[in-house]
Protein backbone atom coordinates (compact mmCIF):
# COMPACT_ATOMS: atom_id res chain seq x y z
CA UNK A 1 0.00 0.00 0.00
CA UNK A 2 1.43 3.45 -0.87
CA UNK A 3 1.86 6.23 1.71
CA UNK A 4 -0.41 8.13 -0.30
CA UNK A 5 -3.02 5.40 -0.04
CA UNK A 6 -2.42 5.19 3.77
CA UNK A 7 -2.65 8.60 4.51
CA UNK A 8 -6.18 9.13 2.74
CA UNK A 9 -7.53 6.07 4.76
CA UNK A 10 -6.13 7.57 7.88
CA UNK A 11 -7.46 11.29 7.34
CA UNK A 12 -10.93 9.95 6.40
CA UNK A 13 -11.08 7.79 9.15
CA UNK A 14 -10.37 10.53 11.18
CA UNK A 15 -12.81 12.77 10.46
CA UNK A 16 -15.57 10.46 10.67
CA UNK A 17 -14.37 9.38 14.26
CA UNK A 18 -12.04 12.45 15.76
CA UNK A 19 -11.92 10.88 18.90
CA UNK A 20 -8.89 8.47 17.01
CA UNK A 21 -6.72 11.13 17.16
CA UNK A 22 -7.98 12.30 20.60
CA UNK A 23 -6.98 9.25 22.19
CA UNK A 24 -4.24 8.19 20.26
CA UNK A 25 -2.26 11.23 19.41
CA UNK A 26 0.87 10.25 17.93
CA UNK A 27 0.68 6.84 17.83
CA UNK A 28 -2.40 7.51 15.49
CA UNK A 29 -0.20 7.14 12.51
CA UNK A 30 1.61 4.19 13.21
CA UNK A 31 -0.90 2.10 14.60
CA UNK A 32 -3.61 2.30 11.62
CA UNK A 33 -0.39 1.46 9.35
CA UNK A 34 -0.55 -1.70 11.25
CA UNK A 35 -4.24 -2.24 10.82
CA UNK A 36 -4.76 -0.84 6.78
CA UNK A 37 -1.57 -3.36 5.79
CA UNK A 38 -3.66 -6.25 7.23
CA UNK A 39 -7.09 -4.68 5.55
CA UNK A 40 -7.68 -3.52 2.04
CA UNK A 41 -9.44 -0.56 1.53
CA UNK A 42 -12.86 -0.49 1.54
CA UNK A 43 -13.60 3.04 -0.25
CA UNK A 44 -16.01 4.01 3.30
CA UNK A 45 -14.47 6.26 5.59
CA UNK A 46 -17.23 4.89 8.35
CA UNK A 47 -16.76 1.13 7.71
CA UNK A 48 -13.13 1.74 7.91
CA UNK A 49 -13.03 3.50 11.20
CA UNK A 50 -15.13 0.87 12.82
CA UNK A 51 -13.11 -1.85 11.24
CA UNK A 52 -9.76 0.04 12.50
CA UNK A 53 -11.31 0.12 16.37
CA UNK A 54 -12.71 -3.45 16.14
CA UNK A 55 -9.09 -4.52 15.62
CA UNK A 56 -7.51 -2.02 17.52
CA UNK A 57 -9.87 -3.78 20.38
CA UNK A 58 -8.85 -7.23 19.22
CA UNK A 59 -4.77 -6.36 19.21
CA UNK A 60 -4.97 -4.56 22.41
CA UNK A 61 -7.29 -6.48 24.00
CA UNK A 62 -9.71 -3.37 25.25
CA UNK A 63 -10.79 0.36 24.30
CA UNK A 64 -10.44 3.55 26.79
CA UNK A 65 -14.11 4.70 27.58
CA UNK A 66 -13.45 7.32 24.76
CA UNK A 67 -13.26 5.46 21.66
CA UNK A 68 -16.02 2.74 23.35
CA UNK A 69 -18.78 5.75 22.66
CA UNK A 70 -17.00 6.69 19.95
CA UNK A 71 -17.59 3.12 18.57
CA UNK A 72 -21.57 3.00 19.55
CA UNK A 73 -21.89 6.40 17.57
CA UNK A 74 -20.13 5.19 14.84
CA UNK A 75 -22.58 1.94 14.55
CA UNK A 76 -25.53 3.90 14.63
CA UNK A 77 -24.85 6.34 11.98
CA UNK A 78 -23.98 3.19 10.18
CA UNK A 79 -27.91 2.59 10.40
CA UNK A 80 -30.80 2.29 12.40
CA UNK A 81 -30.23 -0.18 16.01
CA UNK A 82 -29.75 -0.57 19.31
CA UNK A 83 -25.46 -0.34 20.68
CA UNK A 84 -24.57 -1.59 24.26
CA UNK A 85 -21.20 -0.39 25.53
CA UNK A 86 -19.72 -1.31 29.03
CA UNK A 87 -17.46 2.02 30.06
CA UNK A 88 -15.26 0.42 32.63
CA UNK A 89 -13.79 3.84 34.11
CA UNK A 90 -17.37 5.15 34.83
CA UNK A 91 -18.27 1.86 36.07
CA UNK A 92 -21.43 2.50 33.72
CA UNK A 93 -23.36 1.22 30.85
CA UNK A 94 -24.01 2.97 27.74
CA UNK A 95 -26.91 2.88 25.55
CA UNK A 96 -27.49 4.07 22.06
CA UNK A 97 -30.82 3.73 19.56
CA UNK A 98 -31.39 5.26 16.23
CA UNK A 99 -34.50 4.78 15.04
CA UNK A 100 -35.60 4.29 11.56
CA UNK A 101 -36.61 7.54 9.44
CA UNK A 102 -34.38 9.15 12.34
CA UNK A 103 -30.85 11.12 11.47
CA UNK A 104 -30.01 11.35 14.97
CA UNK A 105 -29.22 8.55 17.80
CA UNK A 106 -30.10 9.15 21.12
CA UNK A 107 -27.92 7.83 24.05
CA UNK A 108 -28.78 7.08 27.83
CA UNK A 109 -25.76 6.49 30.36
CA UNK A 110 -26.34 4.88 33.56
CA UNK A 111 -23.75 4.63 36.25
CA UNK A 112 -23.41 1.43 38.28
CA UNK A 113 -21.65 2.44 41.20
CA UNK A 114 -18.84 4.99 42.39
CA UNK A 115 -16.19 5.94 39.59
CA UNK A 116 -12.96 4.41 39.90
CA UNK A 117 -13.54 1.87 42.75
């Protein structure tokens, strides 16, 4: 894959999900290179993010809080559902629905005890 290629991929997967380079900073770069070398390109800046943090999950083994919303947003612009996301540091569960004919998800966050204990 050309650096060219790679740095398309990364830029539109950025915008569609800034919290990548929130999170990640620096090792932004680096770290997609890993993940677009083992994916082709799919042409969808959305379906590549979420690819990128489904691996980045598998490889590491977890997500900060940040990119888990990040990911629920990111599967309901995808289309109309219901996303589930554990947030371990706020000891809390998120929810997210989109509803058909709707543009905009709605989310619900409910805390399951005291933060970091």
């Amino acid at each position: 894959m050309t650096q060219l290629l790679l740095d398309k991929r990364l830029r539109a997967a950025s915008r569609v999900c800034p919290a990548l380079r929130g999170v990640l900073g620096v090792r932004l770069a680096s770290i997609f290179a890993e993940y677009a070398h083992s994916r082709p390109a799919g042409g969808d800046a959305l379906v590549d993010a979420l690819g990128f943090l489904r691996w980045l999950r598998a490889n590491t083994g977890d997500l900060p809080d940040d990119l888990r919303v990040a990911a629920v947003e990111l599967r309901l612009r995808a289309g109309p559902g219901v996303v589930l996301a554990w947030l371990p540091s706020e000891r809390g569960l998120l929810a997210g629905i989109r509803l058909p004919m709707t543009r905009r998800p709605r989310f619900a966050h409910a805390c399951l005890g005291e933060r970091g204990g």
